[in-house]
Protein backbone atom coordinates (compact mmCIF):
# COMPACT_ATOMS: atom_id res chain seq x y z
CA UNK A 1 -8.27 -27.75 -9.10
CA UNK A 2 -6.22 -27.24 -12.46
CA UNK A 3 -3.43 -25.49 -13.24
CA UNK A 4 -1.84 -24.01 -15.83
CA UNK A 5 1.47 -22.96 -15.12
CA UNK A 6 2.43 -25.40 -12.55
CA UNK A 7 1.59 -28.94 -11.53
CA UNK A 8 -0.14 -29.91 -7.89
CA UNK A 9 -0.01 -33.40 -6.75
CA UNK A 10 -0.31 -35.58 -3.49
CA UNK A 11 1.49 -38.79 -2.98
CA UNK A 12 1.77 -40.74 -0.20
CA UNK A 13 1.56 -37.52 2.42
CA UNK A 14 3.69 -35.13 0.38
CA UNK A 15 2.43 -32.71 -1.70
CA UNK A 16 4.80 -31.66 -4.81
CA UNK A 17 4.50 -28.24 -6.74
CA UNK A 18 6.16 -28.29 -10.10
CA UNK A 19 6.90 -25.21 -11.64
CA UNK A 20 5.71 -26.27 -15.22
CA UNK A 21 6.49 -23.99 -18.18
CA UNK A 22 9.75 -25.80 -19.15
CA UNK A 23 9.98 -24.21 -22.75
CA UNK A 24 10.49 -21.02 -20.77
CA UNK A 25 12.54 -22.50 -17.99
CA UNK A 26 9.99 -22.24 -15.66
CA UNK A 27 10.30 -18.33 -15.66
CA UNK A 28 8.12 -16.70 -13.14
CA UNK A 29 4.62 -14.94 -14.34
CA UNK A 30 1.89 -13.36 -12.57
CA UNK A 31 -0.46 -16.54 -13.96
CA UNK A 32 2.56 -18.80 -11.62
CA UNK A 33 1.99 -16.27 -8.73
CA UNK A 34 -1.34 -17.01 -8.19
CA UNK A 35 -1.41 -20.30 -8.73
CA UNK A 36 1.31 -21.08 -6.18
CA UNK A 37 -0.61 -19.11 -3.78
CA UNK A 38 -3.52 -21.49 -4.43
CA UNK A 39 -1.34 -24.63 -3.99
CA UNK A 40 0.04 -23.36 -1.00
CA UNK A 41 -3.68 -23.23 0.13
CA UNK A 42 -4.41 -26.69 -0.87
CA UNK A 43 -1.45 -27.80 1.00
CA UNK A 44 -2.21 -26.00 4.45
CA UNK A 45 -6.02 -27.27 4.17
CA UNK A 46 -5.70 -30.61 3.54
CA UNK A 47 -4.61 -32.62 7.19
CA UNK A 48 -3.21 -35.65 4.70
CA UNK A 49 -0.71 -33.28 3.38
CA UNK A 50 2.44 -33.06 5.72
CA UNK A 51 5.03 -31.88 4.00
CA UNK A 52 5.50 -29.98 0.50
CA UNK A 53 7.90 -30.29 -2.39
CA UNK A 54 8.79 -27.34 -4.51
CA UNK A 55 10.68 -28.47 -7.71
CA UNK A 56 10.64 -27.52 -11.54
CA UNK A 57 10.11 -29.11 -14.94
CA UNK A 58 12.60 -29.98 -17.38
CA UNK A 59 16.51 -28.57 -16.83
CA UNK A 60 15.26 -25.28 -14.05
CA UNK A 61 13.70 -24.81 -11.44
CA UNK A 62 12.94 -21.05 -12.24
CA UNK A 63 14.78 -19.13 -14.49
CA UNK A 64 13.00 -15.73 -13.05
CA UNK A 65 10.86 -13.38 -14.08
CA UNK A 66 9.67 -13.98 -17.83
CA UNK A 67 11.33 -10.76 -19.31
CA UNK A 68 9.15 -11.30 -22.50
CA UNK A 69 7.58 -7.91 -21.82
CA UNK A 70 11.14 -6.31 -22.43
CA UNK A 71 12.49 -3.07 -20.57
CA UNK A 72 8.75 -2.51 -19.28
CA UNK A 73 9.26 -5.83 -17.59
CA UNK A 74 9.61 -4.22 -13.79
CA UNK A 75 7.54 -1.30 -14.21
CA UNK A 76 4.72 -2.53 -11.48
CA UNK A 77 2.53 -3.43 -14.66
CA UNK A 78 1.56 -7.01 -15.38
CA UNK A 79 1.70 -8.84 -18.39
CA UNK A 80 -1.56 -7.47 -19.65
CA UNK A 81 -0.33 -3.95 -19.49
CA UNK A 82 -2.32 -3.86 -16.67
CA UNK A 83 -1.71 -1.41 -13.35
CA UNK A 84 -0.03 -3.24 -10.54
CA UNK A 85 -1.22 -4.74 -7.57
CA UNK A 86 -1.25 -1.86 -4.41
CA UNK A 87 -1.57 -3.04 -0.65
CA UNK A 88 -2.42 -0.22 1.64
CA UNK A 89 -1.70 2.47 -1.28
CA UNK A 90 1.87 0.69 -1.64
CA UNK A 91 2.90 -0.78 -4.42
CA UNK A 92 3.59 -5.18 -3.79
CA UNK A 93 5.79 -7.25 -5.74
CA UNK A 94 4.40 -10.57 -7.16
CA UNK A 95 7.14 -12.61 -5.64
CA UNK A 96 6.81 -10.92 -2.41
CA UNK A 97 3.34 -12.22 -2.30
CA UNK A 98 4.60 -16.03 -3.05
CA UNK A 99 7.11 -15.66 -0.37
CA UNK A 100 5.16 -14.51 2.18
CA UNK A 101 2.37 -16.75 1.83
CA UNK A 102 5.44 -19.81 1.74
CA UNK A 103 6.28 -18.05 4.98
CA UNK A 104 2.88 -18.44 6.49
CA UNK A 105 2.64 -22.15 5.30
CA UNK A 106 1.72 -24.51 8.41
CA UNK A 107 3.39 -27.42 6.36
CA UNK A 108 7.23 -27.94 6.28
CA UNK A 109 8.57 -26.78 2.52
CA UNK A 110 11.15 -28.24 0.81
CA UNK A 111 12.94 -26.36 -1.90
CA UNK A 112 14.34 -29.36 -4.45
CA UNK A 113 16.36 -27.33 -6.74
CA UNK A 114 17.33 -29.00 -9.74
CA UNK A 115 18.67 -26.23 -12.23
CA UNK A 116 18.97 -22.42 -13.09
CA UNK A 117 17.28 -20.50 -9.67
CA UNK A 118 17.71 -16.73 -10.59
CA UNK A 119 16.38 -13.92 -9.49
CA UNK A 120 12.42 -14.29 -8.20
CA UNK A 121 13.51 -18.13 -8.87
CA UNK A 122 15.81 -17.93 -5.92
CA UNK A 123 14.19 -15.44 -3.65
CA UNK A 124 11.22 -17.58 -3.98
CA UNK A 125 13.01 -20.55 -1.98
CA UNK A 126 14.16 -18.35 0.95
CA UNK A 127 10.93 -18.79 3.09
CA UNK A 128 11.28 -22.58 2.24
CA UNK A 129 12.73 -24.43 5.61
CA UNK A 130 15.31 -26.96 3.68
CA UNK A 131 16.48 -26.39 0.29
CA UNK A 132 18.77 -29.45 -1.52
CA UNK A 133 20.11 -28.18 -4.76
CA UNK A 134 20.90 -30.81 -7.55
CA UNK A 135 24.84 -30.47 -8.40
CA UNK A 136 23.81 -28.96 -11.86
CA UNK A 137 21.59 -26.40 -10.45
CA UNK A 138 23.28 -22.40 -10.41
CA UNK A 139 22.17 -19.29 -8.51
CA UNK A 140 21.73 -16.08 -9.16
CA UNK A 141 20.83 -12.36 -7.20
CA UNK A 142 21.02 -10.56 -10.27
CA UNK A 143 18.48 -7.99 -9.01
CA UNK A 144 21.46 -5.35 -9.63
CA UNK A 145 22.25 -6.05 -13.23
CA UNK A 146 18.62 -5.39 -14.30
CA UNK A 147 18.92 -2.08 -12.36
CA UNK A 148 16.30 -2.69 -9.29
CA UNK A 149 16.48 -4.17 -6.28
CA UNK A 150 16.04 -7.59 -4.20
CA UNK A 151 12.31 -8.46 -3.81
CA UNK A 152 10.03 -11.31 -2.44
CA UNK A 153 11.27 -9.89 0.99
CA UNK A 154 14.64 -11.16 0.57
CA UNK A 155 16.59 -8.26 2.10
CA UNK A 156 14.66 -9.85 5.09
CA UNK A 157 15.19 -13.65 4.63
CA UNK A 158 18.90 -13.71 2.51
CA UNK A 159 20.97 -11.94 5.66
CA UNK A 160 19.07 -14.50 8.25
CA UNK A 161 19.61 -17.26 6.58
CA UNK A 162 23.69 -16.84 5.30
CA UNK A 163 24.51 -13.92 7.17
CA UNK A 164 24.78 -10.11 5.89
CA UNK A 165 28.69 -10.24 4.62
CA UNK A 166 27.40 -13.01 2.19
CA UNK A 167 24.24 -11.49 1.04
CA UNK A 168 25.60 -8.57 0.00
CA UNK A 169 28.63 -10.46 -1.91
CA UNK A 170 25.49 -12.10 -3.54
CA UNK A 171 23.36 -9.35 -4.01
CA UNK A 172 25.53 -6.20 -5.04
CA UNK A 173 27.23 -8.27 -7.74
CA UNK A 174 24.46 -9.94 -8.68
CA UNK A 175 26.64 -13.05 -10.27
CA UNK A 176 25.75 -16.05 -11.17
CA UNK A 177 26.81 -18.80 -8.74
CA UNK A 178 27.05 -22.55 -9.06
CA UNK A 179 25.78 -25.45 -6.52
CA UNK A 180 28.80 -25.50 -4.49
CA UNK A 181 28.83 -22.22 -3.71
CA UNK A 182 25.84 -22.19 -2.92
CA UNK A 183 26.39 -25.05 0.01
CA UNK A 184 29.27 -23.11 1.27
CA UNK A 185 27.16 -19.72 1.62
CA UNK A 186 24.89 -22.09 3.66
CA UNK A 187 21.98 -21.06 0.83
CA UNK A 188 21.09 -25.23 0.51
CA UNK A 189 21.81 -28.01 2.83
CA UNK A 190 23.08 -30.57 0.40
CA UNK A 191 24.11 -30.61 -3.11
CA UNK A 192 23.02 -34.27 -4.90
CA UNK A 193 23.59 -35.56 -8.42
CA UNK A 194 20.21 -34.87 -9.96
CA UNK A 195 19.30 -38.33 -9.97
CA UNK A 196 18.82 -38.22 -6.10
CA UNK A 197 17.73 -35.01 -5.52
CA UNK A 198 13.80 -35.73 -5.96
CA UNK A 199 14.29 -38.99 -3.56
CA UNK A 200 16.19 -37.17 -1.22
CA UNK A 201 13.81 -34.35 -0.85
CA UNK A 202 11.10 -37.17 -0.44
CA UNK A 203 12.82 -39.20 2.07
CA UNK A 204 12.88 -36.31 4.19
CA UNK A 205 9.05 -35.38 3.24
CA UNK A 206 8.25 -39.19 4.56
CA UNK A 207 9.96 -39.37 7.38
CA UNK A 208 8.12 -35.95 8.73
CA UNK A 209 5.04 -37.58 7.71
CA UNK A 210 5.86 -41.12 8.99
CA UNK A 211 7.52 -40.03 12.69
CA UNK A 212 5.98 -36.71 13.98
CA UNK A 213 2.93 -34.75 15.09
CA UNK A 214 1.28 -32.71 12.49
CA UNK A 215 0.24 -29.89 15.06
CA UNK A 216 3.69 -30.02 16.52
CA UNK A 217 5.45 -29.55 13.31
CA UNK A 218 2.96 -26.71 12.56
CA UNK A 219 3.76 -25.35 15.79
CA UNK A 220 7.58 -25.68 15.27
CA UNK A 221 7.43 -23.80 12.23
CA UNK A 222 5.98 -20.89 13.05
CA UNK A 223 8.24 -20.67 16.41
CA UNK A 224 11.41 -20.81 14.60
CA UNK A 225 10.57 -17.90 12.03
CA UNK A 226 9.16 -15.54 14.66
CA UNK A 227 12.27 -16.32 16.77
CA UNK A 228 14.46 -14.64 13.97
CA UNK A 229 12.97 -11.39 14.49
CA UNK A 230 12.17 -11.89 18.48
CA UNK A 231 13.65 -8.85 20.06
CA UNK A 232 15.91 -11.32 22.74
CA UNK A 233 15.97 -15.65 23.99
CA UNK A 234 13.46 -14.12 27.06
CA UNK A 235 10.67 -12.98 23.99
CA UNK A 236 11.19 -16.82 22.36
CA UNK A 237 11.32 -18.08 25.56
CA UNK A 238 7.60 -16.75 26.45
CA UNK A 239 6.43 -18.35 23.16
CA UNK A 240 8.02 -21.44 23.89
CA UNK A 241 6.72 -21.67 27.27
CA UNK A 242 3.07 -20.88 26.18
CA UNK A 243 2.89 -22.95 23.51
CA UNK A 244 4.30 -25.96 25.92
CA UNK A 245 1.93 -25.31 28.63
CA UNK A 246 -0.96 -25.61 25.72
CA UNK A 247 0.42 -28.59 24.24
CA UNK A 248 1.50 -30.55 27.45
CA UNK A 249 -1.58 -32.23 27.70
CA UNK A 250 -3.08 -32.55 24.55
CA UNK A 251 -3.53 -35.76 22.68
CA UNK A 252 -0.60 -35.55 20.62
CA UNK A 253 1.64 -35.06 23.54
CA UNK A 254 -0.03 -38.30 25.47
CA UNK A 255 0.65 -40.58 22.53
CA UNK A 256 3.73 -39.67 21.90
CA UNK A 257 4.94 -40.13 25.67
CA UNK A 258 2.77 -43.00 25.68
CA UNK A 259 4.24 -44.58 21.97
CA UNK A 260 7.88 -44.27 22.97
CA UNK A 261 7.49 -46.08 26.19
CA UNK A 262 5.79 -48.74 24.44
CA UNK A 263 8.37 -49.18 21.83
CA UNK A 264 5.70 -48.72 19.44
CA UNK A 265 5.16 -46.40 16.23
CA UNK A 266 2.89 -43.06 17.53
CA UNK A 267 -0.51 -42.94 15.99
CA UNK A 268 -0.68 -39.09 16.59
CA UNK A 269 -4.49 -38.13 16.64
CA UNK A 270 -4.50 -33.93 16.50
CA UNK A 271 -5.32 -32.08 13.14
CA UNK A 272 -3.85 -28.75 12.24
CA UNK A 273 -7.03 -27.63 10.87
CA UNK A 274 -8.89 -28.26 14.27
CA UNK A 275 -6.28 -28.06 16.97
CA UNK A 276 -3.63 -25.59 16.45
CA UNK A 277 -2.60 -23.88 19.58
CA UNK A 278 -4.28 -20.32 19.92
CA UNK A 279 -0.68 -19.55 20.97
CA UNK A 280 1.15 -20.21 18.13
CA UNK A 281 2.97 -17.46 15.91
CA UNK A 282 0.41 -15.92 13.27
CA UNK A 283 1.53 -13.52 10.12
CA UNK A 284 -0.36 -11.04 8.61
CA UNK A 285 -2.66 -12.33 5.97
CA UNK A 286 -3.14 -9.45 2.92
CA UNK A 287 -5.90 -9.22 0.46
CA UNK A 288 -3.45 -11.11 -2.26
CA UNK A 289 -2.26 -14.15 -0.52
CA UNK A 290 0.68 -13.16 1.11
């Protein structure tokens, strides 16, 4: 499949999505919306792929929302002067729909951040599970200096993830913050020089691929974000338990008992595509990918 506004490529186990309109610095359009939808669909349906990069082109990674269309920019019209999208008679924002299908994603997402992530081109990364940020990139909620509010479900994601007394700093001042802040809010998980951000972000992407089960992993995922909105430990304890009882005996659980008392690398045999637990976590899937 081509692309236009971004890049989709599969080395070695790990796909990579490159936001790719550089001149623009990578600023977010409802052409990029769909096509990272797509991608994310690539990635989920192809068992090679076990874990995905998200990185940009040139000196951003997303600069936000292209605000070419000028003070009409937000006004639930696309580019083409065309009416919004509406889900259930409600009105959905185009990074929302990103998000949420980055949320559903049954591969492990890594956010590599290497410049400028403002606005949709920070909420964007919140679903993803690690983000590294390169030591150059900066930060930005500036929802509130453009006069509307935080989208792509990040009043949702931005308090689980750093905590509400830091979102808000974040959000109701909307500033402009640099990597190290960033690190200390506990928005990324390590700050690199930019020359090692890419082969950090791939070391980790390898040694998912290289050491675990695909299904597990899968599994895994969707446990941990339905546990952040589980009403108490006993409702994550009942997933847990089911999804252990299903998995307990499957073939991925056999060789991996079986691998590490043979001091020998585990060959695991399951397929997400074909053997996912009936009991793990599922989202909501609406009518525009999210």
């Amino acid at each position: 499949m081509s692309f236009s506004q971004i890049e989709y490529d599969v080395t070695d186990r790990i796909a990579t999505i490159t936001l790719k309109r550089p001149e623009r610095l990578n600023a977010f359009t409802f052409t990029m919306r769909g096509e990272l939808v797509k991608a994310f669909d690539l990635a989920d349906d192809d068992d090679e792929v076990r874990a995905v990069v998200v990185t940009g082109a040139g000196r951003a990674f997303c600069a936000g929302a292209d605000l070419s269309g000028g003070g009409d920019t937000f006004s639930h019209r696309d580019f083409h002067g065309e009416p919004g999208e509406l889900v259930d008679g409600a009105p959905r924002d185009g990074g929302g729909t990103v998000a949420l299908r980055i949320a559903r994603s049954l591969k492990p997402v890594i956010g590599a951040i290497n410049g400028p992530a403002v606005g949709v081109g920070v909420t964007m990364t919140l679903p993803m599970d690690i983000r590294l940020a390169a030591d150059t990139a900066k930060f930005g909620f500036v929802f509130a200096r453009r006069g509307i509010v935080t989208e792509a479900a990040s009043s949702w994601f931005l308090p689980r993830l750093v905590g509400i007394a830091q979102a808000m700093e974040w959000a109701v001042t909307g500033r402009v913050f640099p990597a190290a802040e960033a690190l200390a809010g506990g928005l990324v998980s390590r700050v690199l020089p930019a020359g090692e951000l890419l082969p950090a972000a791939y070391a980790l992407g390898r040694e998912i691929a290289d050491n675990t089960s695909a299904v597990s992993v899968a599994a895994i995922r969707r446990l941990m974000w339905s546990g952040l909105s589980a009403s108490s430990p006993w409702e994550a304890h009942a997933a847990d338990s089911r999804l252990m009882a299903e998995l307990g005996s499957a073939p991925d659980t056999v060789e991996g008992v079986t691998a590490f008392l043979e001091k020998r690398a585990a060959e695991f045999p399951m397929k997400v595509s074909e053997d996912l637990p009936g009991g793990v976590p599922t989202w909501p899937v609406n009518p525009y990918g999210g």
